[in-house]
PDB file of N, CA and C in Angstrom:
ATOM      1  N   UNK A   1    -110.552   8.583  27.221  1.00  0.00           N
ATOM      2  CA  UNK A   1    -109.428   8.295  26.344  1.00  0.00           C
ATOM      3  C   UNK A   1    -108.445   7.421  27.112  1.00  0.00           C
ATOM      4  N   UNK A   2    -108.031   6.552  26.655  1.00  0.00           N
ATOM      5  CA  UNK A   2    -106.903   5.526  27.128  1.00  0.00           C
ATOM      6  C   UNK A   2    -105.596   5.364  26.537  1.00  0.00           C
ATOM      7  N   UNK A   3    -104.774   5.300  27.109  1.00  0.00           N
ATOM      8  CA  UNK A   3    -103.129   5.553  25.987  1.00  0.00           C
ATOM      9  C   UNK A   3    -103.045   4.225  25.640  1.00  0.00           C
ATOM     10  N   UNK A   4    -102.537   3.849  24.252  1.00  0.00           N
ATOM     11  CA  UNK A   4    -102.509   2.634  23.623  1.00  0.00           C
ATOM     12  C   UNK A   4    -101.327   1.698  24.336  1.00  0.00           C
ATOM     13  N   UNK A   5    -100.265   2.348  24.986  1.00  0.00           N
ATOM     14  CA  UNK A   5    -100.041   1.474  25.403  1.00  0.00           C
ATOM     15  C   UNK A   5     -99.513   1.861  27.114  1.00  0.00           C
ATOM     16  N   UNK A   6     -98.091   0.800  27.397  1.00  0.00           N
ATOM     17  CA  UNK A   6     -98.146   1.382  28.872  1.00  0.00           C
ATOM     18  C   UNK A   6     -97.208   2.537  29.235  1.00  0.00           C
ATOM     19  N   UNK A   7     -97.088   3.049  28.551  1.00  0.00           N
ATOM     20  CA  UNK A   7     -95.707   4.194  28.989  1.00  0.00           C
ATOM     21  C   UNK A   7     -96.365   5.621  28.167  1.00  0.00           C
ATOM     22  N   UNK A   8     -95.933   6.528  28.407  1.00  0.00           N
ATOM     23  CA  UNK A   8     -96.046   8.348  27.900  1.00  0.00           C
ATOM     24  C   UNK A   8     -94.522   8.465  27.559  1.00  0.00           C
ATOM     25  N   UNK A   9     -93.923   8.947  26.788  1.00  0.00           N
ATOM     26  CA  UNK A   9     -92.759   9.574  26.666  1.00  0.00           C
ATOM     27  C   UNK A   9     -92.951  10.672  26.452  1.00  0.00           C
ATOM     28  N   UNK A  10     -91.834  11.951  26.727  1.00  0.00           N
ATOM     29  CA  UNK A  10     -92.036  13.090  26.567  1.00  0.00           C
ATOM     30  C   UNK A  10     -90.601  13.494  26.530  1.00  0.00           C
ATOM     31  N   UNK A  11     -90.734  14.573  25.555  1.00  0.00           N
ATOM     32  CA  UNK A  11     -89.734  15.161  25.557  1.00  0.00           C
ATOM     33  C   UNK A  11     -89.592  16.457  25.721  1.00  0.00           C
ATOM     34  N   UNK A  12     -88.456  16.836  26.040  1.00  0.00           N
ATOM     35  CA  UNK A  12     -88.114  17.630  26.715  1.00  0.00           C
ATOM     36  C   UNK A  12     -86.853  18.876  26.342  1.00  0.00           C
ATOM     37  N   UNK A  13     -87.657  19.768  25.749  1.00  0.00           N
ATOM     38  CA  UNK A  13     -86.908  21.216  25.364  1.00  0.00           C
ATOM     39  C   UNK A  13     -86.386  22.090  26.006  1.00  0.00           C
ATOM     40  N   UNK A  14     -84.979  22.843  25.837  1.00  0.00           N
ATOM     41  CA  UNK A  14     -85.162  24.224  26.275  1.00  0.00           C
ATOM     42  C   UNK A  14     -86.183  25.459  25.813  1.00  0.00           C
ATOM     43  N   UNK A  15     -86.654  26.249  26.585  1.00  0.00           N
ATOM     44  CA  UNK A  15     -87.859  26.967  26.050  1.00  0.00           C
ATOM     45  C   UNK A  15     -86.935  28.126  25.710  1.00  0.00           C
ATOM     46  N   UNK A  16     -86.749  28.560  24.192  1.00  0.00           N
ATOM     47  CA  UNK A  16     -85.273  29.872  24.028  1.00  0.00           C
ATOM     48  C   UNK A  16     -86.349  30.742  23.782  1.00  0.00           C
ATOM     49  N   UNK A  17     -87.681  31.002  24.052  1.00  0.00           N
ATOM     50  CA  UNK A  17     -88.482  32.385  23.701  1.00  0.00           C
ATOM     51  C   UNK A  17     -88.298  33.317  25.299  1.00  0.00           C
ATOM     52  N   UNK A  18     -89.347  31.842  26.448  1.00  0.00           N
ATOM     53  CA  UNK A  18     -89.552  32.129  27.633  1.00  0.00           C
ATOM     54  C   UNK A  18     -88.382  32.033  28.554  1.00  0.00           C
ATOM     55  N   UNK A  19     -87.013  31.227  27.951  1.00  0.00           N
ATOM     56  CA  UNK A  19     -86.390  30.812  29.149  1.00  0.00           C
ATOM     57  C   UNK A  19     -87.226  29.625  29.642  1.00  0.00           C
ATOM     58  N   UNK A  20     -86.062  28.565  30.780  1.00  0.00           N
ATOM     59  CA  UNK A  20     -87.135  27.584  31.418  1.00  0.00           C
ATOM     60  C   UNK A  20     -86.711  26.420  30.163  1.00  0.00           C
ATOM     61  N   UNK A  21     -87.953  25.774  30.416  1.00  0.00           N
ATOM     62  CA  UNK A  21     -87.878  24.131  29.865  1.00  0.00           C
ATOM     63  C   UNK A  21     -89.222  23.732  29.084  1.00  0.00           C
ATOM     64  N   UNK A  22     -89.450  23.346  28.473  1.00  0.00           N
ATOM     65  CA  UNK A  22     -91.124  22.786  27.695  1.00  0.00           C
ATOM     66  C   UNK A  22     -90.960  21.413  27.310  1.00  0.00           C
ATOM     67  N   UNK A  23     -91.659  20.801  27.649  1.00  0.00           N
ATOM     68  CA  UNK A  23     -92.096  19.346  27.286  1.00  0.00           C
ATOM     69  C   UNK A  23     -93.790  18.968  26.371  1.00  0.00           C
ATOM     70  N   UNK A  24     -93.917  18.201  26.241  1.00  0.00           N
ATOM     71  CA  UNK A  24     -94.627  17.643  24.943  1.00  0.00           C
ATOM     72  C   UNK A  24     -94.590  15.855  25.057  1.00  0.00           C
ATOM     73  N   UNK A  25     -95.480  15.405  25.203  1.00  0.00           N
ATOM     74  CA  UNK A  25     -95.750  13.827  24.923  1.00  0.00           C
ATOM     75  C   UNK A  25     -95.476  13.684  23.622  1.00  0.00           C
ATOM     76  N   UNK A  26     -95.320  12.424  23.286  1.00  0.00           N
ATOM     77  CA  UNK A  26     -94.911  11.835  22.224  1.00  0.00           C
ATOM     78  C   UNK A  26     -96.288  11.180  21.632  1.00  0.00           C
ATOM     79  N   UNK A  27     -97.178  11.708  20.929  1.00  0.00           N
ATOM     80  CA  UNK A  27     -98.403  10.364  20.579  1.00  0.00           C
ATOM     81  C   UNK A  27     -99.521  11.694  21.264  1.00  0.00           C
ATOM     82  N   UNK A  28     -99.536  12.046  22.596  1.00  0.00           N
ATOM     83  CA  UNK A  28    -100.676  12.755  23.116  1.00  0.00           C
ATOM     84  C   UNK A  28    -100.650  14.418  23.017  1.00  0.00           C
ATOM     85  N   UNK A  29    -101.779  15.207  23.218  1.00  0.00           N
ATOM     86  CA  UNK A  29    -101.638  16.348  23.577  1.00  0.00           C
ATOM     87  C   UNK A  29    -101.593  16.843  24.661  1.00  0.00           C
ATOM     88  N   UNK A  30    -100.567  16.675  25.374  1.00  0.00           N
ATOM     89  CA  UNK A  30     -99.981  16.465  26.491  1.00  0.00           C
ATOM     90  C   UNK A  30     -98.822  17.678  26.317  1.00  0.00           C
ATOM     91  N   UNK A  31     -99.385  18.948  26.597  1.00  0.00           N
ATOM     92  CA  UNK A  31     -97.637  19.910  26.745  1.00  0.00           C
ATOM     93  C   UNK A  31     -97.726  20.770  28.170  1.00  0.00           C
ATOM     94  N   UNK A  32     -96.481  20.990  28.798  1.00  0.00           N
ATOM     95  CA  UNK A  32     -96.299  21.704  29.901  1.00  0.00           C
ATOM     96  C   UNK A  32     -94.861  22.185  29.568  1.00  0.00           C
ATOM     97  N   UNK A  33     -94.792  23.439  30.771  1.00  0.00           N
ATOM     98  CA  UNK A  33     -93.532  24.213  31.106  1.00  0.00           C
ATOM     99  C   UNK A  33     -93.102  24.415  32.303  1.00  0.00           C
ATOM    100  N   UNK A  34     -92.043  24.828  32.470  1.00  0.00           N
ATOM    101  CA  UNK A  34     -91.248  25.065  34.018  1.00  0.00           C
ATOM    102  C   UNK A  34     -90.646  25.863  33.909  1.00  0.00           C
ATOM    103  N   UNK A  35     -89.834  26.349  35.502  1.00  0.00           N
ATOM    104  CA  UNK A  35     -88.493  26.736  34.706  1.00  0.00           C
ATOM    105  C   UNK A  35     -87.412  25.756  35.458  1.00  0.00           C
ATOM    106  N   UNK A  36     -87.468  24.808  36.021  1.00  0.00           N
ATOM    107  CA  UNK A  36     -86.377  24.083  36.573  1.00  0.00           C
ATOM    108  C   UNK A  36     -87.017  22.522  36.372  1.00  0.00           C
ATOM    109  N   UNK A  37     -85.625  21.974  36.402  1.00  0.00           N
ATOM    110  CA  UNK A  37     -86.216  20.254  35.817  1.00  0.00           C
ATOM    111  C   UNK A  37     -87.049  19.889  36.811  1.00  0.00           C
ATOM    112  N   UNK A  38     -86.670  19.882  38.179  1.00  0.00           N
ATOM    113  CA  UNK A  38     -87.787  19.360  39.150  1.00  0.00           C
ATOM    114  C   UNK A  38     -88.331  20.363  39.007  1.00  0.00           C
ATOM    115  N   UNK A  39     -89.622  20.819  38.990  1.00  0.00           N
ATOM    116  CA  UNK A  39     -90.506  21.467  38.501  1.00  0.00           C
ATOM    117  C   UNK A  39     -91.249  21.271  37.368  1.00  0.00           C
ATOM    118  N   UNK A  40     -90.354  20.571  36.529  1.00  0.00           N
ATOM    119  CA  UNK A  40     -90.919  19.809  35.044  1.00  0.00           C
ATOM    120  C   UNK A  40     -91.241  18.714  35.426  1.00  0.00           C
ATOM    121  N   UNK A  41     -90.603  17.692  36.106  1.00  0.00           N
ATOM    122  CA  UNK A  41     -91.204  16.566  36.734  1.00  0.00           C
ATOM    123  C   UNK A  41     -92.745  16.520  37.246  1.00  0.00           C
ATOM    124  N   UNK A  42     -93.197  17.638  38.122  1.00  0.00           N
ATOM    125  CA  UNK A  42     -94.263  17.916  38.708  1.00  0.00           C
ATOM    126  C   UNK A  42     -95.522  18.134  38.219  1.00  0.00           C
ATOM    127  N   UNK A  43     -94.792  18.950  37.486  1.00  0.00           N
ATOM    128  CA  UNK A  43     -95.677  19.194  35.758  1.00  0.00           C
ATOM    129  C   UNK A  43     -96.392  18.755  34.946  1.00  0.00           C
ATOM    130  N   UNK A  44     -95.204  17.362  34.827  1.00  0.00           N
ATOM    131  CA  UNK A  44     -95.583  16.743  34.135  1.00  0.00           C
ATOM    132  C   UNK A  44     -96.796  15.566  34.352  1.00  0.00           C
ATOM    133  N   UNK A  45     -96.337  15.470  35.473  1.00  0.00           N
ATOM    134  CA  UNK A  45     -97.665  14.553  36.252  1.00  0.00           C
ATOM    135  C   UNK A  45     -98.757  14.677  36.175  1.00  0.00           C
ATOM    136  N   UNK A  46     -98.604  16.440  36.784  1.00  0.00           N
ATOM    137  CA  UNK A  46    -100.088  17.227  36.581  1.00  0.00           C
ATOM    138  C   UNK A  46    -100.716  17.202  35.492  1.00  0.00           C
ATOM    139  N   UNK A  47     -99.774  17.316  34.569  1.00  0.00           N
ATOM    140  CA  UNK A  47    -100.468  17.303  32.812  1.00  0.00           C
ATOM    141  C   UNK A  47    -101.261  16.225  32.752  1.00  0.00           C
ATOM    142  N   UNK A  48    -100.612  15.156  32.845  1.00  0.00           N
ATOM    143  CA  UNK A  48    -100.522  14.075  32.478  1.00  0.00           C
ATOM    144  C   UNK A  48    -102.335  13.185  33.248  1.00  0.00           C
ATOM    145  N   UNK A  49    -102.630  13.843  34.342  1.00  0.00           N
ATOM    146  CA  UNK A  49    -103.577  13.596  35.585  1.00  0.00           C
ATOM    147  C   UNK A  49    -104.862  14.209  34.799  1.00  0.00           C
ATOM    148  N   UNK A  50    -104.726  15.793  34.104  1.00  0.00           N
ATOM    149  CA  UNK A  50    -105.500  16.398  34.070  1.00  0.00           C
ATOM    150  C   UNK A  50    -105.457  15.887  32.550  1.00  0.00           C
ATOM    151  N   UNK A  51    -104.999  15.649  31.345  1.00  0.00           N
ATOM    152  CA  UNK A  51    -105.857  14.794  30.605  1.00  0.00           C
ATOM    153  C   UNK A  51    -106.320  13.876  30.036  1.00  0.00           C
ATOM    154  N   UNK A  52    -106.001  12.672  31.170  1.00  0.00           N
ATOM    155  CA  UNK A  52    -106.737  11.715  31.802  1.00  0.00           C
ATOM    156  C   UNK A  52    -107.977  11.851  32.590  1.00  0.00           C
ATOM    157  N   UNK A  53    -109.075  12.126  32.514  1.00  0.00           N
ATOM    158  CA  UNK A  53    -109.692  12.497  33.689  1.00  0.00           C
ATOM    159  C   UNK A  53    -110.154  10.929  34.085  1.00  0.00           C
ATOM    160  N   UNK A  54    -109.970   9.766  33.798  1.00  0.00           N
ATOM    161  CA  UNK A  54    -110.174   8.796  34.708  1.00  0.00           C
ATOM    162  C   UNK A  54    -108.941   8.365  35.175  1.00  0.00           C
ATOM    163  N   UNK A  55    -108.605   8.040  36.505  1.00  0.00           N
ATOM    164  CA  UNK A  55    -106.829   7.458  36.462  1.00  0.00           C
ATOM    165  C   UNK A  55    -107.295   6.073  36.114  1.00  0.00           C
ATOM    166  N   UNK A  56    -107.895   5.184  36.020  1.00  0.00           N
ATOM    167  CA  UNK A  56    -107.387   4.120  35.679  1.00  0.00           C
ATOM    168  C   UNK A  56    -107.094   3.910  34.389  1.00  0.00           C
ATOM    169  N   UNK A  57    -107.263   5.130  33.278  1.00  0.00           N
ATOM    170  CA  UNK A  57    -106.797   5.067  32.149  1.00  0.00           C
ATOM    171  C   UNK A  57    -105.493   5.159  31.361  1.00  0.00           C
ATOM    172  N   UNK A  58    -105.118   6.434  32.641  1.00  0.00           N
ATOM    173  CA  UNK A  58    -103.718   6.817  32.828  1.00  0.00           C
ATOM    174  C   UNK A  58    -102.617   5.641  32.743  1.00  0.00           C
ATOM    175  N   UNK A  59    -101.600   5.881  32.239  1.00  0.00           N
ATOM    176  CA  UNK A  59    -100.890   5.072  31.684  1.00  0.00           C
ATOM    177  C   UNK A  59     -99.555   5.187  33.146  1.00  0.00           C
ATOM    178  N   UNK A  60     -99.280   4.242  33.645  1.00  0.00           N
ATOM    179  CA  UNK A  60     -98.848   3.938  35.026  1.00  0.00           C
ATOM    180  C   UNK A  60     -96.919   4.417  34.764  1.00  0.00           C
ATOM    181  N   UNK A  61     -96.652   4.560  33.630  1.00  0.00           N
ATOM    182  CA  UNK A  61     -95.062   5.025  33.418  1.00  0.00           C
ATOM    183  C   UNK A  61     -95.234   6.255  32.757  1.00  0.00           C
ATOM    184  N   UNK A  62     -94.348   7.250  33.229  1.00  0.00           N
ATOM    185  CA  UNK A  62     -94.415   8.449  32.477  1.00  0.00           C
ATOM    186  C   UNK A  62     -92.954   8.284  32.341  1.00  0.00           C
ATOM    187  N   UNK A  63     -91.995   8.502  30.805  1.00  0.00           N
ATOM    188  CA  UNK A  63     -91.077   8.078  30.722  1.00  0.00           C
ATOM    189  C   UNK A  63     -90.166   9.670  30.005  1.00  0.00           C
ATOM    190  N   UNK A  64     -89.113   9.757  30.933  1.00  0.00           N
ATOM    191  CA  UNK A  64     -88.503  10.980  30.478  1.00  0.00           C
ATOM    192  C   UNK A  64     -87.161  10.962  29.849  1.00  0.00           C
ATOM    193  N   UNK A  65     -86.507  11.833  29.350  1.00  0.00           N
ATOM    194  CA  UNK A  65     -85.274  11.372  28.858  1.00  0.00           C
ATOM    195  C   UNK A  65     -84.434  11.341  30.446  1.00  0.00           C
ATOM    196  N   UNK A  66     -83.206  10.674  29.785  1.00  0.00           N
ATOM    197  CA  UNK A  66     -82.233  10.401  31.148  1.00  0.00           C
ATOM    198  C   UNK A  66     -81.770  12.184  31.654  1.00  0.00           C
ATOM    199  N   UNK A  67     -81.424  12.008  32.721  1.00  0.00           N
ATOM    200  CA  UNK A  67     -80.971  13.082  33.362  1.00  0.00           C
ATOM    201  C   UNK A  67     -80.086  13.903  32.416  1.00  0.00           C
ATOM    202  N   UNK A  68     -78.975  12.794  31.955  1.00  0.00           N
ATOM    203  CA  UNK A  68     -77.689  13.134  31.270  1.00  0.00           C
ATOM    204  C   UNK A  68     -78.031  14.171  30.255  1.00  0.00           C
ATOM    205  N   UNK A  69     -79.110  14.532  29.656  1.00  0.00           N
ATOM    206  CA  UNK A  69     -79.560  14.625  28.328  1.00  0.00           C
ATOM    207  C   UNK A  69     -79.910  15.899  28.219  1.00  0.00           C
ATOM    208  N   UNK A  70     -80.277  16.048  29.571  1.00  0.00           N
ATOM    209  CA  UNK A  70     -81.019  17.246  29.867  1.00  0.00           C
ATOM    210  C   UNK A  70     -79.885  18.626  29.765  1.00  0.00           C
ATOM    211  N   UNK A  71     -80.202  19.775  29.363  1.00  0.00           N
ATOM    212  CA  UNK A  71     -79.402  21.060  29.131  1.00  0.00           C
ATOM    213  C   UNK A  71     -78.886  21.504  30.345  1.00  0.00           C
ATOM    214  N   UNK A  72     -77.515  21.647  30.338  1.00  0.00           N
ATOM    215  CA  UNK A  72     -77.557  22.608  31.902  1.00  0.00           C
ATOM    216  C   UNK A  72     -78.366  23.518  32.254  1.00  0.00           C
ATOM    217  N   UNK A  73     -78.992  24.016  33.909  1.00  0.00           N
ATOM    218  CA  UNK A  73     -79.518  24.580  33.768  1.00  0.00           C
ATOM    219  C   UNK A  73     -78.542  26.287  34.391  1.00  0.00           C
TER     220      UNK A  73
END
């Protein structure tokens, strides 16, 4: 599978069941959780690695909302 184009966006929830944070691609089935933003960063990579299983398919920008945006934690 190859992403149509060059970027992933994802967005990025508070998780109000678990506590923590949940994200979700925009376009892919692409979801992960944390409980701290760096930690969602990490995450997200990983997601992002594992369903791709070729990297050169992988789409070279993973694009997140701005810092600002994000919920206190």
């Amino acid at each position: 599978m190859s992403p149509t184009n060059s970027e992933i966006i994802f967005e990025i929830s508070d998780d109000e069941v678990d506590g923590g944070y949940s994200a979700s691609a925009l376009g892919y089935g692409i979801h992960t959780q944390a409980e701290t933003i760096e930690e969602m960063r990490d995450n997200i990579r990983e997601a992002v690695e594992c369903y791709f299983d070729d990297a050169s398919a992988r789409s070279r920008i993973i694009r997140l909302p701005e810092m600002s945006t994000f919920p206190d934690s």
